[in-house]
C-alpha atoms as a PDB file:
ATOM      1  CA  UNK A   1     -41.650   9.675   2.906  1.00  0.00           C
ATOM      2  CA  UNK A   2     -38.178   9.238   3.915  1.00  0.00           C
ATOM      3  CA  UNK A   3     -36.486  12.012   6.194  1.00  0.00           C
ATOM      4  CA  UNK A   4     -33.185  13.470   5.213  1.00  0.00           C
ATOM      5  CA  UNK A   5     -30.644  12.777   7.583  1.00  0.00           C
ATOM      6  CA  UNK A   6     -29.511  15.496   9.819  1.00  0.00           C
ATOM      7  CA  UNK A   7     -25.857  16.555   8.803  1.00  0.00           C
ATOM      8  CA  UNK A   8     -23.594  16.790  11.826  1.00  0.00           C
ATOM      9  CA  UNK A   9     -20.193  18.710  11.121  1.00  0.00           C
ATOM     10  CA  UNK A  10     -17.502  16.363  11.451  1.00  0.00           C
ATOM     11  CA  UNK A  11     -14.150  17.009  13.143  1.00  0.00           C
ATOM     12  CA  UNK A  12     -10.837  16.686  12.131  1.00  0.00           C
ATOM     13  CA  UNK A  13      -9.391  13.490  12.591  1.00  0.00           C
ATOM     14  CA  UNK A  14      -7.376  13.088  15.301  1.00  0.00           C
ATOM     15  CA  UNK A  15      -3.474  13.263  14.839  1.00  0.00           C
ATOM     16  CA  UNK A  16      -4.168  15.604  11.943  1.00  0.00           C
ATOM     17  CA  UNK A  17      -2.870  19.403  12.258  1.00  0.00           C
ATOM     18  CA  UNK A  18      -4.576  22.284  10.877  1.00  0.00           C
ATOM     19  CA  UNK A  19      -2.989  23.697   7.336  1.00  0.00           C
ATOM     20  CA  UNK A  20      -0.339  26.130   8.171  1.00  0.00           C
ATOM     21  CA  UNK A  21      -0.759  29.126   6.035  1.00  0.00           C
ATOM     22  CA  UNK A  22       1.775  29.262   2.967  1.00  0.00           C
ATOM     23  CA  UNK A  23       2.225  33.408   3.605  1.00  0.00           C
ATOM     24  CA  UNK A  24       2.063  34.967   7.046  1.00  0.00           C
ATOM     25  CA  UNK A  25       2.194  38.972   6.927  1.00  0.00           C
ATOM     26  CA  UNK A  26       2.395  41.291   9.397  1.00  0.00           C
ATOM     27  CA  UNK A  27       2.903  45.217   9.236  1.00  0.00           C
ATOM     28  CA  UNK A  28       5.743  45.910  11.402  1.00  0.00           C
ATOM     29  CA  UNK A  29       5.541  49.494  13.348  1.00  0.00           C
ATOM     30  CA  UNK A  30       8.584  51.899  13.697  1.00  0.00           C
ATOM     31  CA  UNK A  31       9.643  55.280  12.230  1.00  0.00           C
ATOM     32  CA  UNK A  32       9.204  53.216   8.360  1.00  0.00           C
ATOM     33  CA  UNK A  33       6.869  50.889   8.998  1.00  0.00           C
ATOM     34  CA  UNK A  34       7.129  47.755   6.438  1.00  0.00           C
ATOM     35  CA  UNK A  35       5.450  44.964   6.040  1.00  0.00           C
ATOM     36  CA  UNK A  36       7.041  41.587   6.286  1.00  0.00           C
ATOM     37  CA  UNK A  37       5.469  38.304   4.803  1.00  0.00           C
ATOM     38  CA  UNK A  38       6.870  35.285   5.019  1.00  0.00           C
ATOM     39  CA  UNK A  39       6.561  32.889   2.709  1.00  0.00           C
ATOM     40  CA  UNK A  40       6.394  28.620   4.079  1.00  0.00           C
ATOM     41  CA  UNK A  41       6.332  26.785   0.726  1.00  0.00           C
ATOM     42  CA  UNK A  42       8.918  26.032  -1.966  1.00  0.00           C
ATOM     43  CA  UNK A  43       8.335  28.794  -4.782  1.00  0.00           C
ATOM     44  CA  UNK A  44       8.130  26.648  -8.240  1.00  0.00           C
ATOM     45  CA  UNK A  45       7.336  27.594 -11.237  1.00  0.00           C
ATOM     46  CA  UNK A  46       3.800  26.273 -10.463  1.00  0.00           C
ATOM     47  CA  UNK A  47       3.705  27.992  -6.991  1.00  0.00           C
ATOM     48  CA  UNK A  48       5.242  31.295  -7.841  1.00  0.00           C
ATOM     49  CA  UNK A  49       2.157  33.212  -9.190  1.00  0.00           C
ATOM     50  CA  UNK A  50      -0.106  32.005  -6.204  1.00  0.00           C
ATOM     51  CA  UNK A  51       2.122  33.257  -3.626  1.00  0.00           C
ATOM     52  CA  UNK A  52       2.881  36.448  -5.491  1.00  0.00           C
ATOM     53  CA  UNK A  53      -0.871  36.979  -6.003  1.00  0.00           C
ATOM     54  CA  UNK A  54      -0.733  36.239  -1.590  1.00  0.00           C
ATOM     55  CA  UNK A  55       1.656  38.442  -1.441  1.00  0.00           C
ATOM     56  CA  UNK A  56       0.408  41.568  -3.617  1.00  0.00           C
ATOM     57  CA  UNK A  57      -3.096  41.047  -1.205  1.00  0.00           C
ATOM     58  CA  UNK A  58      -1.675  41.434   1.496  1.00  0.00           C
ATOM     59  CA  UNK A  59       0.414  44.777   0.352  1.00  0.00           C
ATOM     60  CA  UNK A  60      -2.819  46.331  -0.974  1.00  0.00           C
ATOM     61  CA  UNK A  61      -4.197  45.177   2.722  1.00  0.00           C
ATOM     62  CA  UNK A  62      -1.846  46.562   4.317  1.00  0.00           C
ATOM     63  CA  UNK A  63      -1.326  50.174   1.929  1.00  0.00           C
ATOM     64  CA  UNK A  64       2.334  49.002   2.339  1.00  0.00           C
ATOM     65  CA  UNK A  65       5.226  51.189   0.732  1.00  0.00           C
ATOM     66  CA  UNK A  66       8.391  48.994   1.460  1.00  0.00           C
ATOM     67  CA  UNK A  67       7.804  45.279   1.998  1.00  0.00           C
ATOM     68  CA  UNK A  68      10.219  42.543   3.381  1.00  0.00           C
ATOM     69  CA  UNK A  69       9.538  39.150   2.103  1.00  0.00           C
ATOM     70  CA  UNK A  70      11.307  36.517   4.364  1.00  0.00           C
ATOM     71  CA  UNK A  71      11.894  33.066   1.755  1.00  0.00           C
ATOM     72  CA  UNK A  72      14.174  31.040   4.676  1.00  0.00           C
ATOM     73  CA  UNK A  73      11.104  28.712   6.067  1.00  0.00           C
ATOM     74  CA  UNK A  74      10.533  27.546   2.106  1.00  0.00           C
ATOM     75  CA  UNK A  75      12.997  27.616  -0.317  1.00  0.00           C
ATOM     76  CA  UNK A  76      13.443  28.517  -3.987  1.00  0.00           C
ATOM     77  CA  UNK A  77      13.338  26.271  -6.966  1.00  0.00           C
ATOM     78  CA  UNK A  78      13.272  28.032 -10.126  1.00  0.00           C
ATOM     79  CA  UNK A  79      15.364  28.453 -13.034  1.00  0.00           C
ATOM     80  CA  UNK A  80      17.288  31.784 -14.006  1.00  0.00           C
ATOM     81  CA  UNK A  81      14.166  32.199 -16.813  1.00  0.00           C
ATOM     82  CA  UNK A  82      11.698  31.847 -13.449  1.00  0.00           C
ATOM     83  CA  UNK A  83      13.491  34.522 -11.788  1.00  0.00           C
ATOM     84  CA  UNK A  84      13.397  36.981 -14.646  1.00  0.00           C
ATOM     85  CA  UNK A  85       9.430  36.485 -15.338  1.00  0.00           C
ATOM     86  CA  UNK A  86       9.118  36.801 -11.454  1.00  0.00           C
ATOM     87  CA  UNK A  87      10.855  39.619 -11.248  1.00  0.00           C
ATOM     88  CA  UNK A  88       9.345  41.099 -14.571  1.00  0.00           C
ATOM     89  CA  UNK A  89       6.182  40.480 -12.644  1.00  0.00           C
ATOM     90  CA  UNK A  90       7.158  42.527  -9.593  1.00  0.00           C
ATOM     91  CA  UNK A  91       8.729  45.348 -11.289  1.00  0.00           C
ATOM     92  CA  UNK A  92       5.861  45.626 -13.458  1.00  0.00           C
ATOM     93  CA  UNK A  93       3.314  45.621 -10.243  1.00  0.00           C
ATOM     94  CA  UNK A  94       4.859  47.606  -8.135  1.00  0.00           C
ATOM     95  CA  UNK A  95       7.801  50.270  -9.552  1.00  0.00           C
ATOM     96  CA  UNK A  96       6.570  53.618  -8.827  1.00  0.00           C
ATOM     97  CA  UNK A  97       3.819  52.061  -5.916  1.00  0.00           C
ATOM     98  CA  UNK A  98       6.387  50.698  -3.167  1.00  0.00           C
ATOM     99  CA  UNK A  99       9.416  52.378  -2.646  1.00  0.00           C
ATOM    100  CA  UNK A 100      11.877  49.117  -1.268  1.00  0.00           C
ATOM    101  CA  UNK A 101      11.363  45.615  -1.717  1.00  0.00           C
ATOM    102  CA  UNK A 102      13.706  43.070   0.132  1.00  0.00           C
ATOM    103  CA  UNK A 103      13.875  39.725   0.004  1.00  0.00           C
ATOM    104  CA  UNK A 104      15.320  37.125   2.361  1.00  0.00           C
ATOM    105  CA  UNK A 105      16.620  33.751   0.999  1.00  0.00           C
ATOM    106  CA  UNK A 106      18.452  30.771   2.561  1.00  0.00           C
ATOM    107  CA  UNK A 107      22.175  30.620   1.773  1.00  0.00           C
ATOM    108  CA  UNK A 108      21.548  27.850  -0.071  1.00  0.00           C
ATOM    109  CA  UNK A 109      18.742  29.490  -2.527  1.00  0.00           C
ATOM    110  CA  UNK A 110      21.237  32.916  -3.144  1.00  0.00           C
ATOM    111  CA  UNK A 111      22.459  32.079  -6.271  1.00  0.00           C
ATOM    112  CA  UNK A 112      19.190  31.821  -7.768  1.00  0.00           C
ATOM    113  CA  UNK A 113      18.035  34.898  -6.706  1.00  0.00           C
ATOM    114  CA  UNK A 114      21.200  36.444  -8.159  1.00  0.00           C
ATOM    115  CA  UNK A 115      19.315  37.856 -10.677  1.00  0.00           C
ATOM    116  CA  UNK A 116      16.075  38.898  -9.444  1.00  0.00           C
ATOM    117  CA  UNK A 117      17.574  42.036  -7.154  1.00  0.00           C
ATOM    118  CA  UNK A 118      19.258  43.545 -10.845  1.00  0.00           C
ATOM    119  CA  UNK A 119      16.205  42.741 -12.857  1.00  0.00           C
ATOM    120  CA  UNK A 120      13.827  44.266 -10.402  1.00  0.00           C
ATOM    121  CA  UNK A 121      15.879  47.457  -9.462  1.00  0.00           C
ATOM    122  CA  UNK A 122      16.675  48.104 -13.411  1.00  0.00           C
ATOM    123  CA  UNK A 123      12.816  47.998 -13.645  1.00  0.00           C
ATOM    124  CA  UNK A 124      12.385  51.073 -11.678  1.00  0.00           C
ATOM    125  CA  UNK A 125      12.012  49.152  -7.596  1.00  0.00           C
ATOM    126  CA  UNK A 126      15.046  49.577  -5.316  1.00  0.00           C
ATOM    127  CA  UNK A 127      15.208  45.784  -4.490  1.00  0.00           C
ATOM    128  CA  UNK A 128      17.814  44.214  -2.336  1.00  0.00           C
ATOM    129  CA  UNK A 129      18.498  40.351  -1.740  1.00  0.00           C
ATOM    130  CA  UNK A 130      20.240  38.709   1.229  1.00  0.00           C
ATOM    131  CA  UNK A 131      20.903  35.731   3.491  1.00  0.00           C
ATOM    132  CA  UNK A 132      21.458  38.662   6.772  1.00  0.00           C
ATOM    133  CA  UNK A 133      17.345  39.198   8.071  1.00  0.00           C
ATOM    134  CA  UNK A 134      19.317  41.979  10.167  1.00  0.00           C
ATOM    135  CA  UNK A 135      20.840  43.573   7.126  1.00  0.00           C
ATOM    136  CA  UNK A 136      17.402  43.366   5.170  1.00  0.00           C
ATOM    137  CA  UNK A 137      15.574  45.115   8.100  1.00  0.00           C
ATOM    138  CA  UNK A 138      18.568  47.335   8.009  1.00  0.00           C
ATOM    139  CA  UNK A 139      17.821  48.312   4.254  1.00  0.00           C
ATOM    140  CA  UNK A 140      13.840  48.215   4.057  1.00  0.00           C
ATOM    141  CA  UNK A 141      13.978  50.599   7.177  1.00  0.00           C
ATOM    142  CA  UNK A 142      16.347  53.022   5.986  1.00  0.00           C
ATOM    143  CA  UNK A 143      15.657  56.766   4.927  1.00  0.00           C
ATOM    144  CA  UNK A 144      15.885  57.152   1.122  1.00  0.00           C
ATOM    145  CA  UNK A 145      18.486  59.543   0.112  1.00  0.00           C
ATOM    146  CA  UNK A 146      17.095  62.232  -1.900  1.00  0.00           C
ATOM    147  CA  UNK A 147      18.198  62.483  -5.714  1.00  0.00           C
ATOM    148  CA  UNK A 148      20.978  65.030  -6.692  1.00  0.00           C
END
């Protein structure tokens, strides 16, 4: 009777790096706190749902009311269609659960995202897009005025 061979774990090869996560979040303290992913991967139309889905866990992880995603180590490549179901999705998730979403995009990827900030904040989330991280902090940090 043969013996089975002993399975030894194998190491990386060498030269290799480990995977670098796609979204890194963090809660960041203060009088608001927010949380602030960022996202490390072009958003497609293939990717887009996965990283939302990322995204959304690490919200729920979090108990996050105001979120700041930062796009500028990926970029964006989706049609104006794209941006509408994305931010269909968003609204849909989250109006009425977070109070501010901001989203942080690479001068380059702004005129796609054009749309999203409109679609989402017609949907019922205050949403703001820029290419200024210090102006999005600015925003997702601010007091919300009350309603006359």
């Amino acid at each position: 009777m043969k013996m089975p061979k002993k399975s030894s774990p194998k190491s990386a090869p060498k030269g290799k790096r480990a995977a670098v996560a796609t979204v890194v979040a963090r809660l960041v303290e203060g009088p608001i706190p927010y949380l602030e992913a960022i996202v490390r991967e072009r958003v497609t139309e293939a990717s887009m749902v996965r990283l939302f889905e990322r995204v959304r866990g690490e919200i729920a992880r979090h108990h996050a009311k105001r979120v700041l995603v930062d796009m500028r180590e990926g970029s964006v490549a989706l049609t104006i269609s794209d941006m509408l179901g994305l931010a269909k999705l968003v609204a849909t998730t989250f109006a009425g659960v977070l109070e501010r979403f901001a989203i942080v995009v690479r001068p380059q990827d702004l005129m796609s995202e054009k749309f999203f900030e409109p679609s989402v904040s017609n949907r019922g989330l205050p949403t703001f897009v820029t290419t200024d991280p210090e102006e999005a902090t600015y925003w997702i940090a601010a007091k919300i005025r009350p309603a006359r």
